[in-house]
PDB file of N, CA and C in Angstrom:
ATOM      1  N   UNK A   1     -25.553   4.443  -0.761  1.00  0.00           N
ATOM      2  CA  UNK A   1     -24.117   4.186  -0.723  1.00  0.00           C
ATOM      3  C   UNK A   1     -23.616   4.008  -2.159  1.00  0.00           C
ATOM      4  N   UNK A   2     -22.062   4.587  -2.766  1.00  0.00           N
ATOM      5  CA  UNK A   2     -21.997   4.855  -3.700  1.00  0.00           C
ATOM      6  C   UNK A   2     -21.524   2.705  -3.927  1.00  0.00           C
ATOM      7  N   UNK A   3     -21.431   2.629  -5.402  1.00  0.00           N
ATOM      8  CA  UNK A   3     -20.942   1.382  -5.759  1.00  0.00           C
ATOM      9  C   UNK A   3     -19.357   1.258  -5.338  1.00  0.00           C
ATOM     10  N   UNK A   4     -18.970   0.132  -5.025  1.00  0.00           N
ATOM     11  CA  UNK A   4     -17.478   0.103  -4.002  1.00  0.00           C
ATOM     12  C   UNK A   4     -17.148  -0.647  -5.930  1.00  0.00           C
ATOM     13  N   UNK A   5     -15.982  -0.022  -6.290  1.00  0.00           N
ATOM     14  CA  UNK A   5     -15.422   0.102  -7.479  1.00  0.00           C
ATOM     15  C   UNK A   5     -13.633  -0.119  -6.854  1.00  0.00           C
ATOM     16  N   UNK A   6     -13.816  -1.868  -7.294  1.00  0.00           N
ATOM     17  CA  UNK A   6     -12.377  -2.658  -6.901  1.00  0.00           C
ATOM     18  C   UNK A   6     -11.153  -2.058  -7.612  1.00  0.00           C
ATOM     19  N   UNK A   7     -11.369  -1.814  -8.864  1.00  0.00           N
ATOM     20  CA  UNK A   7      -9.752  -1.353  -9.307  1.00  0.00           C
ATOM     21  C   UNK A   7      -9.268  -0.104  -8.869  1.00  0.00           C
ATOM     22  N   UNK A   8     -10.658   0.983  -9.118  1.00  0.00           N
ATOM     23  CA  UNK A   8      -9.986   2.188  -8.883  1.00  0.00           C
ATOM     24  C   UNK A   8      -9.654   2.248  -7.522  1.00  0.00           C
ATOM     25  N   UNK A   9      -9.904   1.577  -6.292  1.00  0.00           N
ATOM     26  CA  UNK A   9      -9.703   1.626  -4.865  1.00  0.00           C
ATOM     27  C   UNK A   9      -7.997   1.081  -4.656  1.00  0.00           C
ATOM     28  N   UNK A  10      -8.136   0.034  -5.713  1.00  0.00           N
ATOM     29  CA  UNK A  10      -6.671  -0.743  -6.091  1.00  0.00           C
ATOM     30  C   UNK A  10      -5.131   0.756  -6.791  1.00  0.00           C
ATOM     31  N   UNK A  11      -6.007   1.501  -7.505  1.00  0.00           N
ATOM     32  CA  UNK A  11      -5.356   2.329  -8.057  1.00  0.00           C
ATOM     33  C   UNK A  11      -4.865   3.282  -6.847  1.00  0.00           C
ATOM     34  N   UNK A  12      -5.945   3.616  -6.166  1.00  0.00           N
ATOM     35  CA  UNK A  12      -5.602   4.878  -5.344  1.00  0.00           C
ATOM     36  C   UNK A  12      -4.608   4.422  -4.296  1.00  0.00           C
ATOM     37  N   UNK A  13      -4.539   3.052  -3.947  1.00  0.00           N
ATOM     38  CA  UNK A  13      -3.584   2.653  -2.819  1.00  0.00           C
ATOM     39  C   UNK A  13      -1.959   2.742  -3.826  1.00  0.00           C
ATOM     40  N   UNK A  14      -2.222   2.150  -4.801  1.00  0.00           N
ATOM     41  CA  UNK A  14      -0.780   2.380  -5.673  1.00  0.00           C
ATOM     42  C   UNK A  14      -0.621   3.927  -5.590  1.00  0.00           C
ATOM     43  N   UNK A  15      -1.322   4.615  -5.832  1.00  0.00           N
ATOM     44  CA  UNK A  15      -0.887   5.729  -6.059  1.00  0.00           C
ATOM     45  C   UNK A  15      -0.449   6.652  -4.632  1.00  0.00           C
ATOM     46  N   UNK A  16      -1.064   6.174  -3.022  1.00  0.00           N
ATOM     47  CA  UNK A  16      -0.460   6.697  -1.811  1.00  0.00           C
ATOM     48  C   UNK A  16       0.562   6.056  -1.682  1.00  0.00           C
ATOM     49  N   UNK A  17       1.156   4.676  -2.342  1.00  0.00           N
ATOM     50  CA  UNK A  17       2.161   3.997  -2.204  1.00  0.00           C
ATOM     51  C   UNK A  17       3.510   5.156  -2.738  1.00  0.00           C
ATOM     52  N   UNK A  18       2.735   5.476  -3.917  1.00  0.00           N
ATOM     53  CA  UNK A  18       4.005   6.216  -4.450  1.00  0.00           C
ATOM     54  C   UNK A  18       4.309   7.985  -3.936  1.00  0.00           C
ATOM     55  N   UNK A  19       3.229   7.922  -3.914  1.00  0.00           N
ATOM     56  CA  UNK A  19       3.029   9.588  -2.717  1.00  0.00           C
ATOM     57  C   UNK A  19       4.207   9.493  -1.509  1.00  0.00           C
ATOM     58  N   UNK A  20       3.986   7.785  -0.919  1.00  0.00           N
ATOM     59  CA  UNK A  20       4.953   8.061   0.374  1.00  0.00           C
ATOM     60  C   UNK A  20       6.380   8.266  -0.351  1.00  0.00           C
ATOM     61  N   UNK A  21       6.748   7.399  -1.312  1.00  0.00           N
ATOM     62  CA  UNK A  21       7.962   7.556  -1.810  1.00  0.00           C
ATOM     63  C   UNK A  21       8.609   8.552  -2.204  1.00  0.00           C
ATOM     64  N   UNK A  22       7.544   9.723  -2.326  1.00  0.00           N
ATOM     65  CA  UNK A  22       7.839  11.380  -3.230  1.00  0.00           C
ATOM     66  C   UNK A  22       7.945  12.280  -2.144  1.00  0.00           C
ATOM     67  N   UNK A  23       7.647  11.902  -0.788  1.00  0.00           N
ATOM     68  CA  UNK A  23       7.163  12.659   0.392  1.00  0.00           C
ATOM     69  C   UNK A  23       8.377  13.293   1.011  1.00  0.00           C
ATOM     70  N   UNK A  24       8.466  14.587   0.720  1.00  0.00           N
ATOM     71  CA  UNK A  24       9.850  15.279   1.460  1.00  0.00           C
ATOM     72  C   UNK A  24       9.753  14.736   3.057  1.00  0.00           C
ATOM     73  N   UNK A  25      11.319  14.949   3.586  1.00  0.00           N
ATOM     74  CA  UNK A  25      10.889  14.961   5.097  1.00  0.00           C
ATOM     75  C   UNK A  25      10.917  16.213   5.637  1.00  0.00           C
ATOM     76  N   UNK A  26      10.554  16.256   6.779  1.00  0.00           N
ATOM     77  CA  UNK A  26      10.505  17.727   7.590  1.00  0.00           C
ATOM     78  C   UNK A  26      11.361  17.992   8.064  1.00  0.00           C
ATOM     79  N   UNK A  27      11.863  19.250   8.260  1.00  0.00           N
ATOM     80  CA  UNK A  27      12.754  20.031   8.768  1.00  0.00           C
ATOM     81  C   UNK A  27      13.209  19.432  10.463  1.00  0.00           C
ATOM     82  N   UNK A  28      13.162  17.981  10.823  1.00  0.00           N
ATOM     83  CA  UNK A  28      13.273  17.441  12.122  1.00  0.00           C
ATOM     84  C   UNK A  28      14.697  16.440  11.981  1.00  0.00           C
ATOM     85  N   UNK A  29      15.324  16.831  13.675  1.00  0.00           N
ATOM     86  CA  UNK A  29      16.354  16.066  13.650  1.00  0.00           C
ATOM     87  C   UNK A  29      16.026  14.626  14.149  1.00  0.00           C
ATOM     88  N   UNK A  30      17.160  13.777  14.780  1.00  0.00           N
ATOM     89  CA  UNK A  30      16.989  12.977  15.950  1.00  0.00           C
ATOM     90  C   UNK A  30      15.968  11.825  15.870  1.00  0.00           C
ATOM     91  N   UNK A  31      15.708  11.870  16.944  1.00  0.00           N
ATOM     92  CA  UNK A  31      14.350  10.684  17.098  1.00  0.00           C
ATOM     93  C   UNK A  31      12.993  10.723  16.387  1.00  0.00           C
ATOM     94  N   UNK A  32      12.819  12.065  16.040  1.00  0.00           N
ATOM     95  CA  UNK A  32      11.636  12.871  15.612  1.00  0.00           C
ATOM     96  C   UNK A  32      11.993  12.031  13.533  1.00  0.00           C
ATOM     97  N   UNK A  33      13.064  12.265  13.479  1.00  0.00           N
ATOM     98  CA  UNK A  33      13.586  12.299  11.735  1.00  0.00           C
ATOM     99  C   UNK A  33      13.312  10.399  11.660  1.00  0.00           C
ATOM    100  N   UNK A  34      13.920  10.388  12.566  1.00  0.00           N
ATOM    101  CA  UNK A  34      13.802   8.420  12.493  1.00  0.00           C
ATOM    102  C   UNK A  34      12.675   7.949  12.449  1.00  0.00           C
ATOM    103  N   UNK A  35      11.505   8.390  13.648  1.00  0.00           N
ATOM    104  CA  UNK A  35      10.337   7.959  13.325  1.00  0.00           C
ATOM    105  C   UNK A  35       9.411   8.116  12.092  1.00  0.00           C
ATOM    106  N   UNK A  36       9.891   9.456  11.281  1.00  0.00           N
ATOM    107  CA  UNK A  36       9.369  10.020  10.778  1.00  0.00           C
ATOM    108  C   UNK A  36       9.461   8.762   9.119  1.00  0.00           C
ATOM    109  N   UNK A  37      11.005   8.239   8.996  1.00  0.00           N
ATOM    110  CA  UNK A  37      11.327   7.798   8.154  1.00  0.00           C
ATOM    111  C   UNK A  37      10.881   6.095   8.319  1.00  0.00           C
ATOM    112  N   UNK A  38      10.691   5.527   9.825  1.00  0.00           N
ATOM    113  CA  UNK A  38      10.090   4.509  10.102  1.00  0.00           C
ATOM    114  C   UNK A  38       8.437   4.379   9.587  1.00  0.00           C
ATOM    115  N   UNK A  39       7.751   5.472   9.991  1.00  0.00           N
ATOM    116  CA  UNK A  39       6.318   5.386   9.628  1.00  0.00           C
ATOM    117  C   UNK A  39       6.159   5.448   8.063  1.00  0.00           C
ATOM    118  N   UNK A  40       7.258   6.303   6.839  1.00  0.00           N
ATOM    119  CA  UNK A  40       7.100   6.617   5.786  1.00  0.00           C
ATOM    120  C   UNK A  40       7.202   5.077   5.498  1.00  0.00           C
ATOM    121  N   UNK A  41       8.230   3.958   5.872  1.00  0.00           N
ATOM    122  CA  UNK A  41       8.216   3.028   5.437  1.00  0.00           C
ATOM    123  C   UNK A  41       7.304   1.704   5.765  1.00  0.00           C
ATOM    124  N   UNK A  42       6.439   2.309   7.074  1.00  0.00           N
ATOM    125  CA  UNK A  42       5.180   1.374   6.962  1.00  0.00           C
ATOM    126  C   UNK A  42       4.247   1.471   6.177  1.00  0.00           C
ATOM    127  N   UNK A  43       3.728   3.172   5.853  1.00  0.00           N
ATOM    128  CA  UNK A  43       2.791   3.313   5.139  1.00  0.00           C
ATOM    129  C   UNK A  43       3.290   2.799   3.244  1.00  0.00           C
ATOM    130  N   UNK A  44       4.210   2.958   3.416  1.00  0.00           N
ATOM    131  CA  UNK A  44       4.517   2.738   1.810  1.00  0.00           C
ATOM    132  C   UNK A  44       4.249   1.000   1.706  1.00  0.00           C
ATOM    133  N   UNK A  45       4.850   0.085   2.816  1.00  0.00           N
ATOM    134  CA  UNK A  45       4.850  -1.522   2.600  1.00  0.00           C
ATOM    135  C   UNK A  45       3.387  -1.238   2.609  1.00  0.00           C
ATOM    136  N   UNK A  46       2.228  -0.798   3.529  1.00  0.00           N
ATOM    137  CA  UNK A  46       0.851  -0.945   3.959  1.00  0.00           C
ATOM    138  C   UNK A  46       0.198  -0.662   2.385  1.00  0.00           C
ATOM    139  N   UNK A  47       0.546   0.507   1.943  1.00  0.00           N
ATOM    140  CA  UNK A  47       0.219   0.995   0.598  1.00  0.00           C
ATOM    141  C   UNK A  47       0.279   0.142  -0.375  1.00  0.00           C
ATOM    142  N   UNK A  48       1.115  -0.305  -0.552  1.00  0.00           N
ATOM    143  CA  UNK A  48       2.039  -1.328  -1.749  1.00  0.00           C
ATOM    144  C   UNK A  48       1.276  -3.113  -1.625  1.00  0.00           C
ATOM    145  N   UNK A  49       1.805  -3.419  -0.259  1.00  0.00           N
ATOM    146  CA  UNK A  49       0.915  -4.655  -0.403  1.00  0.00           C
ATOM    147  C   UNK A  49      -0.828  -4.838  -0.302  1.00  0.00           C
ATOM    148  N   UNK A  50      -1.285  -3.639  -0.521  1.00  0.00           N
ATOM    149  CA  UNK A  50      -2.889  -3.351  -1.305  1.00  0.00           C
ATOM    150  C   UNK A  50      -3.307  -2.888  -2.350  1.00  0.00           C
ATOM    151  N   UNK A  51      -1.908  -2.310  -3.033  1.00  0.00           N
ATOM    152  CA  UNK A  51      -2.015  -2.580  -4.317  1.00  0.00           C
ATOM    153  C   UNK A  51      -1.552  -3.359  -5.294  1.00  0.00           C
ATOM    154  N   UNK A  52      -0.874  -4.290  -4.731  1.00  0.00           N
ATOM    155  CA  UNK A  52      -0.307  -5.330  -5.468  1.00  0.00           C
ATOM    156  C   UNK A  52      -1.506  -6.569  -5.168  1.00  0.00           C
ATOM    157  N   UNK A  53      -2.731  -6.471  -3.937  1.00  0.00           N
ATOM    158  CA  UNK A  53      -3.577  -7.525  -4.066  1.00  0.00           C
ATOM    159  C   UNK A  53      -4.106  -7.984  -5.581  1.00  0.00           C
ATOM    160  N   UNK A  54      -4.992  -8.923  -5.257  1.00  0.00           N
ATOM    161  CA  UNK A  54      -5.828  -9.226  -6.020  1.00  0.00           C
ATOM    162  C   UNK A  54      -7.498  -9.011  -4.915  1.00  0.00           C
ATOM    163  N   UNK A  55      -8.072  -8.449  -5.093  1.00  0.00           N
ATOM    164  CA  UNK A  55      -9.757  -7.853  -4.651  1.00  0.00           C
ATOM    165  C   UNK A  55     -10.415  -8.696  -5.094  1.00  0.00           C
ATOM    166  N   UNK A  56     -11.200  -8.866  -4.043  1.00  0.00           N
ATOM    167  CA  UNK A  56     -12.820  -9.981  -4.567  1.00  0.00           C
ATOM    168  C   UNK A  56     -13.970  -9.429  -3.613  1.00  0.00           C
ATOM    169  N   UNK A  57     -14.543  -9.348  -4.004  1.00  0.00           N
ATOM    170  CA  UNK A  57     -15.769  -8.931  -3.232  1.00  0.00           C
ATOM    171  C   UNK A  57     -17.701 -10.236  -3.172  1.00  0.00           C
ATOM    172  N   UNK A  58     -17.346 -11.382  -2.426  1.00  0.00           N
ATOM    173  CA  UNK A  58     -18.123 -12.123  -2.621  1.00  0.00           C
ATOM    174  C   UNK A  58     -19.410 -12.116  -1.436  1.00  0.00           C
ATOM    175  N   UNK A  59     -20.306 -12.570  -1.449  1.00  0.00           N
ATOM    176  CA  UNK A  59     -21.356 -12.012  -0.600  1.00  0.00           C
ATOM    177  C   UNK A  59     -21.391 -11.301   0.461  1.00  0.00           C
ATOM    178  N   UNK A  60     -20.470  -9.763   0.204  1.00  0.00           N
ATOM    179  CA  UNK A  60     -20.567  -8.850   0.925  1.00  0.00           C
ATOM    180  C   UNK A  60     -18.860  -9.131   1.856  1.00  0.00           C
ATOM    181  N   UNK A  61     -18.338  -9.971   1.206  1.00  0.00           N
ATOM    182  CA  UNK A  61     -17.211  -9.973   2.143  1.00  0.00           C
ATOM    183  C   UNK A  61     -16.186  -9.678   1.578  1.00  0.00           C
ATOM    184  N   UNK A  62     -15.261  -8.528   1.700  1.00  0.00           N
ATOM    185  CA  UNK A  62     -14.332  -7.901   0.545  1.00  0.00           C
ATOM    186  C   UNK A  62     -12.850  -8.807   1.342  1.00  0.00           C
ATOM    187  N   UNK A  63     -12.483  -9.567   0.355  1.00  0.00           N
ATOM    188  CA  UNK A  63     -11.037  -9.706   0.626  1.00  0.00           C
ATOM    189  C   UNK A  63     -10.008  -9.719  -0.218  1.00  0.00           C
ATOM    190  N   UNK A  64      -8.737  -9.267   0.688  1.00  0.00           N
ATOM    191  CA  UNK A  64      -7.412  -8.707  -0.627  1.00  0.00           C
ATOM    192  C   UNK A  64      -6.790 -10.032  -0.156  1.00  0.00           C
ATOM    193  N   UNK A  65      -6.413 -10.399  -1.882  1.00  0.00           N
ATOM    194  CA  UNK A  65      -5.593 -11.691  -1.755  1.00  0.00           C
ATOM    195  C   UNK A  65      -3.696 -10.796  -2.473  1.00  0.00           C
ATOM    196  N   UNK A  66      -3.018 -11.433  -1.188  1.00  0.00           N
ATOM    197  CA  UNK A  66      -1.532 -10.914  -1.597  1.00  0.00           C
ATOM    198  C   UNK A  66      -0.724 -12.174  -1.563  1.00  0.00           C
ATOM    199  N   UNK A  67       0.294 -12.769  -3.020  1.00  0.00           N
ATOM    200  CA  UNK A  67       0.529 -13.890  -2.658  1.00  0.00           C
ATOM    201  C   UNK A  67       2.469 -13.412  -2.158  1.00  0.00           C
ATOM    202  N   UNK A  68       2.717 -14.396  -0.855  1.00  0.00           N
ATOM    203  CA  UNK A  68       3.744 -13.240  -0.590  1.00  0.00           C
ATOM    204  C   UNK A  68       4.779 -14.638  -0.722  1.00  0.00           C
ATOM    205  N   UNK A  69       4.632 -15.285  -1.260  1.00  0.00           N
ATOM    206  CA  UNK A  69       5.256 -16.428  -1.978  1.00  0.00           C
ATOM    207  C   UNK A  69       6.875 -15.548  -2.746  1.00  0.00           C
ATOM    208  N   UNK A  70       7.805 -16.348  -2.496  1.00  0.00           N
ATOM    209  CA  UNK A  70       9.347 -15.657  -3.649  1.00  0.00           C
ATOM    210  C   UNK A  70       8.975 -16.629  -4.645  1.00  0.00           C
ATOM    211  N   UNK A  71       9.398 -15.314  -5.683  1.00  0.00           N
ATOM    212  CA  UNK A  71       8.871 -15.578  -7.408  1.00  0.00           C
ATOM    213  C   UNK A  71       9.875 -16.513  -7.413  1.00  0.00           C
ATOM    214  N   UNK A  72       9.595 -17.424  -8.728  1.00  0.00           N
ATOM    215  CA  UNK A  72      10.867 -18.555  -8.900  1.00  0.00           C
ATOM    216  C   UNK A  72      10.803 -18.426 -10.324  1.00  0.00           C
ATOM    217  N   UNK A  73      12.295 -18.430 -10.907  1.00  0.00           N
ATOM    218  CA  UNK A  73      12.334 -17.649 -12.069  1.00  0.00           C
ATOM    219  C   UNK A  73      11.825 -18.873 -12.996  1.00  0.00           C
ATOM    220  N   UNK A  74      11.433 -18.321 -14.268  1.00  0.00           N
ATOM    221  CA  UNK A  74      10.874 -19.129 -15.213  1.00  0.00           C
ATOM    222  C   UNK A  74      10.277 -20.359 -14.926  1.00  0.00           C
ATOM    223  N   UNK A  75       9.254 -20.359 -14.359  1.00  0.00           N
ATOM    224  CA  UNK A  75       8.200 -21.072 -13.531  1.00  0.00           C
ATOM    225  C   UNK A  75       6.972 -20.653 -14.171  1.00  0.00           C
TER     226      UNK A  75
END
Protein backbone atom coordinates (compact mmCIF):
# COMPACT_ATOMS: atom_id res chain seq x y z
CA UNK A 1 0.00 0.00 0.00
CA UNK A 2 1.30 3.26 -1.21
CA UNK A 3 2.23 5.90 1.89
CA UNK A 4 -1.24 7.94 2.64
CA UNK A 5 0.48 11.55 2.06
CA UNK A 6 -1.86 14.18 4.27
CA UNK A 7 -1.28 17.42 2.38
CA UNK A 8 -1.32 16.35 -1.03
CA UNK A 9 -4.82 14.43 -0.29
CA UNK A 10 -5.64 17.99 1.43
CA UNK A 11 -4.60 19.60 -1.94
CA UNK A 12 -6.57 17.42 -4.24
CA UNK A 13 -9.90 18.04 -2.26
CA UNK A 14 -9.14 21.95 -2.66
CA UNK A 15 -8.59 21.48 -5.95
CA UNK A 16 -12.28 19.26 -6.73
CA UNK A 17 -13.57 22.09 -4.56
CA UNK A 18 -12.64 24.44 -7.20
CA UNK A 19 -13.35 22.07 -10.24
CA UNK A 20 -17.06 22.16 -8.89
CA UNK A 21 -16.98 25.91 -9.06
CA UNK A 22 -15.54 25.92 -12.88
CA UNK A 23 -18.08 23.11 -13.80
CA UNK A 24 -20.34 24.21 -16.79
CA UNK A 25 -23.95 23.06 -16.44
CA UNK A 26 -25.65 20.85 -18.94
CA UNK A 27 -27.77 21.59 -21.53
CA UNK A 28 -30.96 20.59 -18.88
CA UNK A 29 -34.02 22.47 -17.98
CA UNK A 30 -36.43 22.25 -14.92
CA UNK A 31 -36.01 19.88 -12.13
CA UNK A 32 -33.15 18.13 -13.89
CA UNK A 33 -31.08 21.99 -13.90
CA UNK A 34 -32.02 22.44 -10.08
CA UNK A 35 -30.78 19.25 -8.97
CA UNK A 36 -28.03 19.53 -10.97
CA UNK A 37 -27.08 22.99 -9.30
CA UNK A 38 -28.16 21.49 -5.73
CA UNK A 39 -25.60 18.55 -5.95
CA UNK A 40 -22.81 21.12 -7.53
CA UNK A 41 -23.33 22.86 -4.22
CA UNK A 42 -22.97 19.85 -1.97
CA UNK A 43 -20.02 18.59 -3.56
CA UNK A 44 -18.27 21.96 -3.50
CA UNK A 45 -19.33 22.55 0.67
CA UNK A 46 -18.17 18.46 0.90
CA UNK A 47 -14.94 19.49 -1.10
CA UNK A 48 -14.15 22.69 0.72
CA UNK A 49 -14.80 21.63 4.27
CA UNK A 50 -11.85 18.83 3.61
CA UNK A 51 -9.81 21.09 2.51
CA UNK A 52 -9.96 23.61 4.84
CA UNK A 53 -9.39 20.57 7.66
CA UNK A 54 -6.60 20.16 9.61
CA UNK A 55 -5.45 15.97 9.04
CA UNK A 56 -3.90 13.83 11.68
CA UNK A 57 -3.29 10.51 11.26
CA UNK A 58 -2.64 8.84 14.84
CA UNK A 59 -2.48 5.08 15.43
CA UNK A 60 -4.02 4.29 12.28
CA UNK A 61 -6.97 6.52 12.86
CA UNK A 62 -7.17 9.37 10.22
CA UNK A 63 -9.18 12.31 11.41
CA UNK A 64 -10.13 15.76 9.71
CA UNK A 65 -10.38 18.40 12.25
CA UNK A 66 -12.75 21.45 10.78
CA UNK A 67 -13.19 24.25 13.27
CA UNK A 68 -16.67 25.56 12.19
CA UNK A 69 -16.54 28.14 14.97
CA UNK A 70 -17.42 32.24 13.39
CA UNK A 71 -14.05 33.95 13.17
CA UNK A 72 -14.09 36.94 15.65
CA UNK A 73 -12.25 39.74 14.31
CA UNK A 74 -8.91 40.59 15.83
CA UNK A 75 -8.90 37.84 18.31
Amino acid sequence: MAELNLEEMIARFGARAAAVKQRPLPPVAGEERQRFIEQANNDFQDFALIAGSTPSLVDGILTFTVDLRPATPNS
